[in-house]
N, C-alpha and C. Protein backbone atom coordinates (compact mmCIF):
# COMPACT_ATOMS: atom_id res chain seq x y z
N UNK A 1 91.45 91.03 70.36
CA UNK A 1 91.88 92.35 69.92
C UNK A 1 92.90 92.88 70.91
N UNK A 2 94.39 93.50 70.52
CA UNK A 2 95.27 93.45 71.51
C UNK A 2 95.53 95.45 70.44
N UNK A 3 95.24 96.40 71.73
CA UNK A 3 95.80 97.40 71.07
C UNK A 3 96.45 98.28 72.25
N UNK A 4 97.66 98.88 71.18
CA UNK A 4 98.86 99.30 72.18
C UNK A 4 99.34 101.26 72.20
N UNK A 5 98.61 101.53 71.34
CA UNK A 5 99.36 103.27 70.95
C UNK A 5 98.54 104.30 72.01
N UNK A 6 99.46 105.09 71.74
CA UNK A 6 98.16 106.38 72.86
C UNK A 6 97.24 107.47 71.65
N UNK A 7 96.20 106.63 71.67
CA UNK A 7 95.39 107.18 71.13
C UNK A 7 93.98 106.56 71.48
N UNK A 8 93.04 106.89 70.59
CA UNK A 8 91.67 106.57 70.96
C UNK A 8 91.13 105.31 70.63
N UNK A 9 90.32 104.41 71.14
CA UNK A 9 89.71 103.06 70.70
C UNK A 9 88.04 103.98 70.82
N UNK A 10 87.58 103.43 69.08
CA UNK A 10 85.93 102.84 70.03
C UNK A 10 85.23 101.84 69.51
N UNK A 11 84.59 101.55 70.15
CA UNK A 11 83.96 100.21 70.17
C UNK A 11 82.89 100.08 70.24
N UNK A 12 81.37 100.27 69.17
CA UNK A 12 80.38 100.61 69.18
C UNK A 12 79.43 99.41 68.08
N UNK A 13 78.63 99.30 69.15
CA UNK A 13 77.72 98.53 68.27
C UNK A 13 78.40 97.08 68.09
N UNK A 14 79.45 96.48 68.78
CA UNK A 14 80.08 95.16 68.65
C UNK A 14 79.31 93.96 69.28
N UNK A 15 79.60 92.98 68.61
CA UNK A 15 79.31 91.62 69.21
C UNK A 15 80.16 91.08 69.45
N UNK A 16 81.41 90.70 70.47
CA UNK A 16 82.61 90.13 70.75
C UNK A 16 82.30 88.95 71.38
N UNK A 17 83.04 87.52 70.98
CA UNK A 17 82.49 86.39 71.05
C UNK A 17 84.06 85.68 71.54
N UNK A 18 84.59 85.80 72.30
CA UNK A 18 86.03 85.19 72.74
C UNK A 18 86.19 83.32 71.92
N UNK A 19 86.77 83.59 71.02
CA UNK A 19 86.71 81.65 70.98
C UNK A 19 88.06 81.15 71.38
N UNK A 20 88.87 81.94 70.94
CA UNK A 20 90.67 81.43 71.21
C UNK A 20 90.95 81.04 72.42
N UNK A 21 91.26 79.60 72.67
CA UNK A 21 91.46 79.29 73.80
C UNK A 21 93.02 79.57 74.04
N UNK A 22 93.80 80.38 73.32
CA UNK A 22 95.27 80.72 73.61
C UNK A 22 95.62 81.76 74.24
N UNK A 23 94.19 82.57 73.72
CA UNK A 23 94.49 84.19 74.50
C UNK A 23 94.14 84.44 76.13
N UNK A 24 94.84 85.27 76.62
CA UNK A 24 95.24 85.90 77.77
C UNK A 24 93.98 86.10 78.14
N UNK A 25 93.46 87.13 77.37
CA UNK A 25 91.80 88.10 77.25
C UNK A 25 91.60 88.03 76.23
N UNK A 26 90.46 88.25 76.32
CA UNK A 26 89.32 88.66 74.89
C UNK A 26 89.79 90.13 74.15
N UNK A 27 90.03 91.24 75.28
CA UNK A 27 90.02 92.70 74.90
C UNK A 27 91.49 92.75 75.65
N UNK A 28 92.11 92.97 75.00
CA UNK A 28 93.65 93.61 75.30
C UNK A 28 93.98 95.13 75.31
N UNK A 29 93.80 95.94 75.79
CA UNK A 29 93.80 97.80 75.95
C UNK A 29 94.93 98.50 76.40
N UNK A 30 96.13 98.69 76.07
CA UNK A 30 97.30 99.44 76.86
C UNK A 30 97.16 100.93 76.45
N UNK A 31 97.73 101.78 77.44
CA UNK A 31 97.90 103.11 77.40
C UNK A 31 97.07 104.29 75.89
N UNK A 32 95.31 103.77 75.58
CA UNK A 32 94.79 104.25 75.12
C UNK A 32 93.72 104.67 75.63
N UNK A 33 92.64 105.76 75.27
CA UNK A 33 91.29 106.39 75.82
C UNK A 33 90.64 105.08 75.14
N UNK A 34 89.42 104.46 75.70
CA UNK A 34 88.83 103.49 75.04
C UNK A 34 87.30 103.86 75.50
N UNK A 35 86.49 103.87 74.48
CA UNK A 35 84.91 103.68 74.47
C UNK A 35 84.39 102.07 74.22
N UNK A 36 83.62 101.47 74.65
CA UNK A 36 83.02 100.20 74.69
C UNK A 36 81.41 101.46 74.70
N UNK A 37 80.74 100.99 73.56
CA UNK A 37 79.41 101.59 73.97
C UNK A 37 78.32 100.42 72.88
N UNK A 38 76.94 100.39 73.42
CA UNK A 38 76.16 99.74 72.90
C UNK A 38 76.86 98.04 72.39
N UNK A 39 77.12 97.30 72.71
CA UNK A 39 77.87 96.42 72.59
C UNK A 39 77.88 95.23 73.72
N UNK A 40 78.08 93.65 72.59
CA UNK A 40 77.90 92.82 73.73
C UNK A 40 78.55 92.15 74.15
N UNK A 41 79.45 91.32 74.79
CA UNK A 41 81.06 90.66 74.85
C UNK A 41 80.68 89.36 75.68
N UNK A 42 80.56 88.44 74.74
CA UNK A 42 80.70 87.11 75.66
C UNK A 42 82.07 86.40 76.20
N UNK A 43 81.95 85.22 76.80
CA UNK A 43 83.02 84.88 77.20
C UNK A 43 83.06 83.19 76.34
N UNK A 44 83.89 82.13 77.15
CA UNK A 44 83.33 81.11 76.49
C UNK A 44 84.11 79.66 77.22
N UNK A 45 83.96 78.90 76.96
CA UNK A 45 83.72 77.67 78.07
C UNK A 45 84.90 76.73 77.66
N UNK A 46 86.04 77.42 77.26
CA UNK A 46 87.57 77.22 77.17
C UNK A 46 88.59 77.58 78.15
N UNK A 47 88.26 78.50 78.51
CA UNK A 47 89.93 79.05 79.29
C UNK A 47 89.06 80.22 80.46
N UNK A 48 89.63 80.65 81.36
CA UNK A 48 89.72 81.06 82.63
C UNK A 48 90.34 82.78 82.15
N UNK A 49 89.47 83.55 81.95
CA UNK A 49 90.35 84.79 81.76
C UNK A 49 89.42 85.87 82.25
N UNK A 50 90.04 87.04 81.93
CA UNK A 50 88.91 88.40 81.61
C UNK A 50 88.26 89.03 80.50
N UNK A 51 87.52 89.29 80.48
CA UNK A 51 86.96 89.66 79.14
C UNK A 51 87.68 90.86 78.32
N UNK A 52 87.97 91.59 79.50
CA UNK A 52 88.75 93.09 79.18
C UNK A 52 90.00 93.16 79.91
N UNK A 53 90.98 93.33 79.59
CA UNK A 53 92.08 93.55 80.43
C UNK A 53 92.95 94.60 79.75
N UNK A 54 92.70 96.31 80.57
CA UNK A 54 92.84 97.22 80.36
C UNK A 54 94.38 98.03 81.34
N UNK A 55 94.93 98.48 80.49
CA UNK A 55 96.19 99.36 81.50
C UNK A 55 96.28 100.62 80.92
N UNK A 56 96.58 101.70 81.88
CA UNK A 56 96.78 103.54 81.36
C UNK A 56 97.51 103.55 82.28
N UNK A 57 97.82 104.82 82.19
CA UNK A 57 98.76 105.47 82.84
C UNK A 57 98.64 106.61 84.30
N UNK A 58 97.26 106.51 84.66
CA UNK A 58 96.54 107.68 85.36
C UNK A 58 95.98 108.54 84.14
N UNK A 59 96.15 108.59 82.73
CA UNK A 59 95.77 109.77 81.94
C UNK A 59 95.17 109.44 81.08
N UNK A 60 94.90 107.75 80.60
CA UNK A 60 94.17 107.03 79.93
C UNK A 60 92.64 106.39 81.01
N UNK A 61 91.58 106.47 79.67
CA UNK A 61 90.58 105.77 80.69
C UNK A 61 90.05 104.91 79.81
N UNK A 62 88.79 104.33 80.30
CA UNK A 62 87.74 102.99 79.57
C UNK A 62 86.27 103.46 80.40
N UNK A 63 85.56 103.53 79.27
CA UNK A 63 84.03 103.90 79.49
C UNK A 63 83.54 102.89 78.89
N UNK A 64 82.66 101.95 79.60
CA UNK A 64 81.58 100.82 79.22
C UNK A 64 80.26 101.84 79.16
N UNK A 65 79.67 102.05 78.11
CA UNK A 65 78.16 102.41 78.46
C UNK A 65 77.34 101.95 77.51
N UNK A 66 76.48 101.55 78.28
CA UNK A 66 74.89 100.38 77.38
C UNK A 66 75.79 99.67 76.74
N UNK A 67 76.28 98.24 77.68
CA UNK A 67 76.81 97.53 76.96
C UNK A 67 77.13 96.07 78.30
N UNK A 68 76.50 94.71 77.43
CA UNK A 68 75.89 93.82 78.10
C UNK A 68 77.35 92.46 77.76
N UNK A 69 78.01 92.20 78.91
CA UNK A 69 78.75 91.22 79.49
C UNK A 69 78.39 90.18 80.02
N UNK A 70 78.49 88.66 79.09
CA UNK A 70 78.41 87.80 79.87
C UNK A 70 79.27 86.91 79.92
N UNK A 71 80.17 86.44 81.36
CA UNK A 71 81.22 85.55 81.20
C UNK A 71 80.62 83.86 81.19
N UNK A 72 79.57 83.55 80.97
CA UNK A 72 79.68 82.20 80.32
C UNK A 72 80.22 81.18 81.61
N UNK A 73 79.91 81.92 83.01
CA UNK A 73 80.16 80.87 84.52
C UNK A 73 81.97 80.43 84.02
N UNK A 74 82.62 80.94 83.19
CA UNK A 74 84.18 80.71 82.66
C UNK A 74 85.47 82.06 82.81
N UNK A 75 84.59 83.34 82.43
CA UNK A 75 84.93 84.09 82.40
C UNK A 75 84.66 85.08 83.48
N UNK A 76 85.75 86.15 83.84
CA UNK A 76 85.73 87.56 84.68
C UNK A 76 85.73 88.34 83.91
N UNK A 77 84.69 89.31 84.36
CA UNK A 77 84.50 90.76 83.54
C UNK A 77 85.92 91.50 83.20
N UNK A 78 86.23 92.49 84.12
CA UNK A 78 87.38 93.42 83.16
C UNK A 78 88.35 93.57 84.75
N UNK A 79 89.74 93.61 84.44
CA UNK A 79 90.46 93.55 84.98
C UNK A 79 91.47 95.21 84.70
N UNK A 80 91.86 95.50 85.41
CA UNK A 80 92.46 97.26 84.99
C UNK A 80 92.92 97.86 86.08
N UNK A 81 94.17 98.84 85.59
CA UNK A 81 95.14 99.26 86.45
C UNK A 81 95.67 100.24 86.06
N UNK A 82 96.21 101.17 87.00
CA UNK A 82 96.20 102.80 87.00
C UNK A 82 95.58 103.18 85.27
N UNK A 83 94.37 103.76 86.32
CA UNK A 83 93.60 104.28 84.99
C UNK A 83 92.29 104.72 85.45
N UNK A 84 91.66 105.08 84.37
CA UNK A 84 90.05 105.83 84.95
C UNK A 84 88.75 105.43 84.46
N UNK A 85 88.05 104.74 85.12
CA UNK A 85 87.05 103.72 84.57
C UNK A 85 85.59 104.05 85.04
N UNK A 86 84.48 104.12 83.91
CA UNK A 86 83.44 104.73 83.94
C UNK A 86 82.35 103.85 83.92
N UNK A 87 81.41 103.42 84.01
CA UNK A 87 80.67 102.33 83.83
C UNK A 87 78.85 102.66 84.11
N UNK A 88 78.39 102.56 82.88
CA UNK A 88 77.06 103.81 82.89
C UNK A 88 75.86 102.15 82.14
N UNK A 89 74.67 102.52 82.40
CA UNK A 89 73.92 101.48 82.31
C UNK A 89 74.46 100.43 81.58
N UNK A 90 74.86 99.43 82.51
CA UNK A 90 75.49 98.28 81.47
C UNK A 90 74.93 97.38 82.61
N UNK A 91 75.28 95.95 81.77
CA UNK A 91 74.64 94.42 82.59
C UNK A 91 76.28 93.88 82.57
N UNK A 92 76.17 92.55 83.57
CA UNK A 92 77.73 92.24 83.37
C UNK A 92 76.89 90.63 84.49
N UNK A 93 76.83 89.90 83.92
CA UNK A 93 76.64 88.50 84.34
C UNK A 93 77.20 86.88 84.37
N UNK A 94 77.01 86.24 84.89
CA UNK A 94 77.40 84.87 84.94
C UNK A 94 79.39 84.76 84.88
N UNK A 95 79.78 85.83 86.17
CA UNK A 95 81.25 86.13 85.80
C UNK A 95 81.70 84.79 86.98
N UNK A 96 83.02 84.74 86.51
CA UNK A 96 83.99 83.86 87.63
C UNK A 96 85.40 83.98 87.39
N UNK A 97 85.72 84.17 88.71
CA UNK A 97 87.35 84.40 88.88
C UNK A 97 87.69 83.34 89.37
N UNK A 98 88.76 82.27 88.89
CA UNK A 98 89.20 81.09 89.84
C UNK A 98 90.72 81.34 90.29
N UNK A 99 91.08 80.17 90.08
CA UNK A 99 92.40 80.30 91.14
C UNK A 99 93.43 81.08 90.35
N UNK A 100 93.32 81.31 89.11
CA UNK A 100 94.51 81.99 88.64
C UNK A 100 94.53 83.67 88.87
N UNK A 101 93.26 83.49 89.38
CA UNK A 101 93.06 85.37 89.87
C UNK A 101 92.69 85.75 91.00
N UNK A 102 93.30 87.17 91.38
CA UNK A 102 93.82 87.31 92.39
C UNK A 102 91.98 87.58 93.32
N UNK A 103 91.13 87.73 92.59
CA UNK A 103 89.71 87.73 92.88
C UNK A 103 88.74 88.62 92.39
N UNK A 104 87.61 88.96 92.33
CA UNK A 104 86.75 90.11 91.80
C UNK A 104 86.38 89.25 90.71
N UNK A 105 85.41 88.71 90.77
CA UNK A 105 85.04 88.08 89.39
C UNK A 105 84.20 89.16 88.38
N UNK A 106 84.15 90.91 88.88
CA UNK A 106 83.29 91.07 87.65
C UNK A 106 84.36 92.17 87.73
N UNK A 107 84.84 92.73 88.47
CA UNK A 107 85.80 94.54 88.48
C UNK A 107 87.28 93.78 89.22
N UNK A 108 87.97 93.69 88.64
CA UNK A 108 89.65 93.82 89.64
C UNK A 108 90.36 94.84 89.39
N UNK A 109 90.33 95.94 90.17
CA UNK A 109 90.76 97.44 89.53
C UNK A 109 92.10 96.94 90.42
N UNK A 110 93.35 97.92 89.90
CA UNK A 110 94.39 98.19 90.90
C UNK A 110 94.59 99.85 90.58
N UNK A 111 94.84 100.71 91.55
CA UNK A 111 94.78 101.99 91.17
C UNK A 111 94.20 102.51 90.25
N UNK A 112 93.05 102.17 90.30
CA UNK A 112 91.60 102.58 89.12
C UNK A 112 90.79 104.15 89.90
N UNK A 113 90.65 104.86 89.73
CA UNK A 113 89.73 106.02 89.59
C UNK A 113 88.00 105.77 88.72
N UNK A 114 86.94 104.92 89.73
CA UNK A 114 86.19 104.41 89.11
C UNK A 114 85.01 104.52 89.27
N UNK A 115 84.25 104.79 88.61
CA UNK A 115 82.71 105.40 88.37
C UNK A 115 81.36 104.10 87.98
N UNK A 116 80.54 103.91 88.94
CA UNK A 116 79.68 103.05 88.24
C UNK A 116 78.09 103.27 88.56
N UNK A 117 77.19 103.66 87.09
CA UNK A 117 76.24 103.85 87.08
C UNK A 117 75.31 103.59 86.64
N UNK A 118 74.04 102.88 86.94
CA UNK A 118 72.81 102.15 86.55
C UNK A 118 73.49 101.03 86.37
N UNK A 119 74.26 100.21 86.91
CA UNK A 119 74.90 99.38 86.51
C UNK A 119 74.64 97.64 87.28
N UNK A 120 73.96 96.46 86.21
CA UNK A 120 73.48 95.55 86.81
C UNK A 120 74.76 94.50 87.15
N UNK A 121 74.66 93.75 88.32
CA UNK A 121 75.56 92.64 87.99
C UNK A 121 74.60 91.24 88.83
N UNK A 122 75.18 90.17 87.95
CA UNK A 122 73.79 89.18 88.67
C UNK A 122 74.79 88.06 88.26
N UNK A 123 75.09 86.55 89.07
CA UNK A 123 75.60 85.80 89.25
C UNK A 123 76.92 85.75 89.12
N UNK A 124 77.75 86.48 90.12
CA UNK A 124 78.77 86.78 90.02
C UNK A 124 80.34 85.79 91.30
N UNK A 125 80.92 84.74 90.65
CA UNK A 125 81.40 84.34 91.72
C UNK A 125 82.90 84.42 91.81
N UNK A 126 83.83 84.00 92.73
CA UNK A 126 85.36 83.95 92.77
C UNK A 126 85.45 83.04 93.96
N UNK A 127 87.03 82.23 93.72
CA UNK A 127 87.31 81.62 94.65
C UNK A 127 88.06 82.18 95.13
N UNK A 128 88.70 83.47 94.83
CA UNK A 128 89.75 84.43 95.88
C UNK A 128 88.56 85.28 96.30
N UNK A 129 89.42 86.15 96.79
CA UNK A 129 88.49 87.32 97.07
C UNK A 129 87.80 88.10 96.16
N UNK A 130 86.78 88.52 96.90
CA UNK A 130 85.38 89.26 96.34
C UNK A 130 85.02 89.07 95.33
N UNK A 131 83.91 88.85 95.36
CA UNK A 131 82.88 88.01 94.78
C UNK A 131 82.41 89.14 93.23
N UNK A 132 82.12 90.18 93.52
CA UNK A 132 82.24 91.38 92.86
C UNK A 132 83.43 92.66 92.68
N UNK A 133 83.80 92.74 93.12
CA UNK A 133 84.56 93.95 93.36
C UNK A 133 85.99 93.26 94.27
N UNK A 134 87.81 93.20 93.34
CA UNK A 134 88.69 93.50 94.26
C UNK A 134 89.20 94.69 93.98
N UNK A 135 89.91 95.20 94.83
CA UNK A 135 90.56 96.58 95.01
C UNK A 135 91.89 96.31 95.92
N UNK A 136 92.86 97.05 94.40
CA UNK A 136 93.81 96.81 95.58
C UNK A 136 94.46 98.43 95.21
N UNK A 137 95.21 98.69 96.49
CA UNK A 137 95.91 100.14 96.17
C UNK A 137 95.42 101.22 96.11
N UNK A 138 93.76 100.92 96.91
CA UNK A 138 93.42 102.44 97.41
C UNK A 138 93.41 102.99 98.86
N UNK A 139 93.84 104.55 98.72
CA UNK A 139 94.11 105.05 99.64
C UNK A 139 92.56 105.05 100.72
N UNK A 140 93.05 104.90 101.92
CA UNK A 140 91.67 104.79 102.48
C UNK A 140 91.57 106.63 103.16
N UNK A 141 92.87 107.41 102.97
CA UNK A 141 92.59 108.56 103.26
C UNK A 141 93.42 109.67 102.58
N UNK A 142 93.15 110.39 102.35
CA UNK A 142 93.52 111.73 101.36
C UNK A 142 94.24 112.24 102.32
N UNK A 143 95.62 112.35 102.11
CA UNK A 143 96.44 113.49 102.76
C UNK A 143 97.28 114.57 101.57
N UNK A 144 98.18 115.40 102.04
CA UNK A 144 98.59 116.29 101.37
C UNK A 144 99.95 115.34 100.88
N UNK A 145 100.55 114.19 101.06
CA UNK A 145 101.38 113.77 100.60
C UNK A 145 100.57 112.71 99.60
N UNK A 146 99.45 111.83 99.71
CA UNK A 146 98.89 110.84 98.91
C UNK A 146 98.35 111.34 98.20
N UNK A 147 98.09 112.65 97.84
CA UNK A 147 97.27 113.58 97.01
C UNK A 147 96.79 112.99 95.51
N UNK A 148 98.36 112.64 95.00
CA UNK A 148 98.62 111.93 93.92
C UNK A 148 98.74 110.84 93.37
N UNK A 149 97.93 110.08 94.52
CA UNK A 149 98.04 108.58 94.15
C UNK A 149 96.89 107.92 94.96
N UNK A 150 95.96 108.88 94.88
CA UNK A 150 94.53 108.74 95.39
C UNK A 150 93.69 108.32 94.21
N UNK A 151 92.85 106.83 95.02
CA UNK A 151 92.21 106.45 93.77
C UNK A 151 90.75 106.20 94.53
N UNK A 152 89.92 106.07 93.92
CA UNK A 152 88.01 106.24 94.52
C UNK A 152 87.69 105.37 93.67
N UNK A 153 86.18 105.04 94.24
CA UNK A 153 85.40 104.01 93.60
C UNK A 153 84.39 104.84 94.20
N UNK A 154 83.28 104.94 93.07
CA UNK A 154 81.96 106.06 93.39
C UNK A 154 81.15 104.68 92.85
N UNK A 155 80.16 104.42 93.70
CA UNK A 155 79.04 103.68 93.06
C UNK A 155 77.80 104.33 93.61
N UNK A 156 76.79 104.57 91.90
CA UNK A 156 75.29 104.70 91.90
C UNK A 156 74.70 104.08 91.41
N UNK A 157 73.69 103.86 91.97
CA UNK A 157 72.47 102.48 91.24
C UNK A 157 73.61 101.41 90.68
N UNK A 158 74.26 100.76 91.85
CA UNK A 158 74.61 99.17 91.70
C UNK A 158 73.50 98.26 91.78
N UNK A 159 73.00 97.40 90.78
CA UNK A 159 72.22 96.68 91.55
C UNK A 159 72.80 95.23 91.14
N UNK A 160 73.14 94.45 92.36
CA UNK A 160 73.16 92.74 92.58
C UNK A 160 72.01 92.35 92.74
N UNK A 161 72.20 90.80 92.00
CA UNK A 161 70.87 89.75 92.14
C UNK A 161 71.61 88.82 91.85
């Protein structure tokens, strides 16, 4: 699914099953508000990708809530950049980032504004960096000039296994 307008996605109650071994990602998202809720997104034992690969603008976001990810030891969870990302009881398992990515086998935010809550992740690996979580392009301090290009990562109830 590849969608491009500024407007709203939602995504409720899905079973997403990646089979195309041609595509980029499974979930393709540019400059729209997107809901993922109740919903389950596998990956699959063809190609090396992300499950979600999301872009906004700072004014667009993506909310995962109650909604269960598994990359299939093939696949990385969701990949996303300037944008605002919410993540409320969800599972996200068996992810992998290999050499074609830059690392984070379950979150690779770049200037993401990102929220994560009750949120499980369990066998999660990469051969770049971080194993869970890369981040690139956040400010490590708030001044009156970075004001505007300040990005956070809030985590509650992460739990790894």
């Amino acid at each position: 699914m590849t969608h491009y307008p500024n407007g709203l996605v939602q995504i409720n109650k899905v079973n997403l099953y990646t089979y195309d071994s041609t595509q980029d990602h499974g979930l393709v998202l540019r400059h729209c508000n997107t809901t993922i809720n109740n919903s389950i997104l596998y990956g699959n034992n063809q190609y090396h990708a992300r499950l979600i690969n999301f872009s906004g603008d700072n004014t667009h976001y993506l909310k995962i809530l109650n909604t269960f990810v598994d990359g299939k030891y093939l696949h990385a969870g969701l990949s996303m950049s300037v944008s605002n990302l919410q993540v409320y009881n969800s599972t996200f398992i068996n992810t992998y980032s290999g050499n074609s990515s830059y690392g984070g086998s379950v979150f690779n935010l770049d200037k993401v504004n990102a929220i994560f809550n009750n949120t499980i992740v369990k066998n999660a690996y990469s051969i770049n960096n971080g194993g869970i979580f890369y981040l690139s392009n956040f400010e490590k301090t708030v001044t009156s000039e970075n004001l505007d290009h300040f990005y956070i990562l809030l985590v509650d109830h992460l739990k790894l296994i």
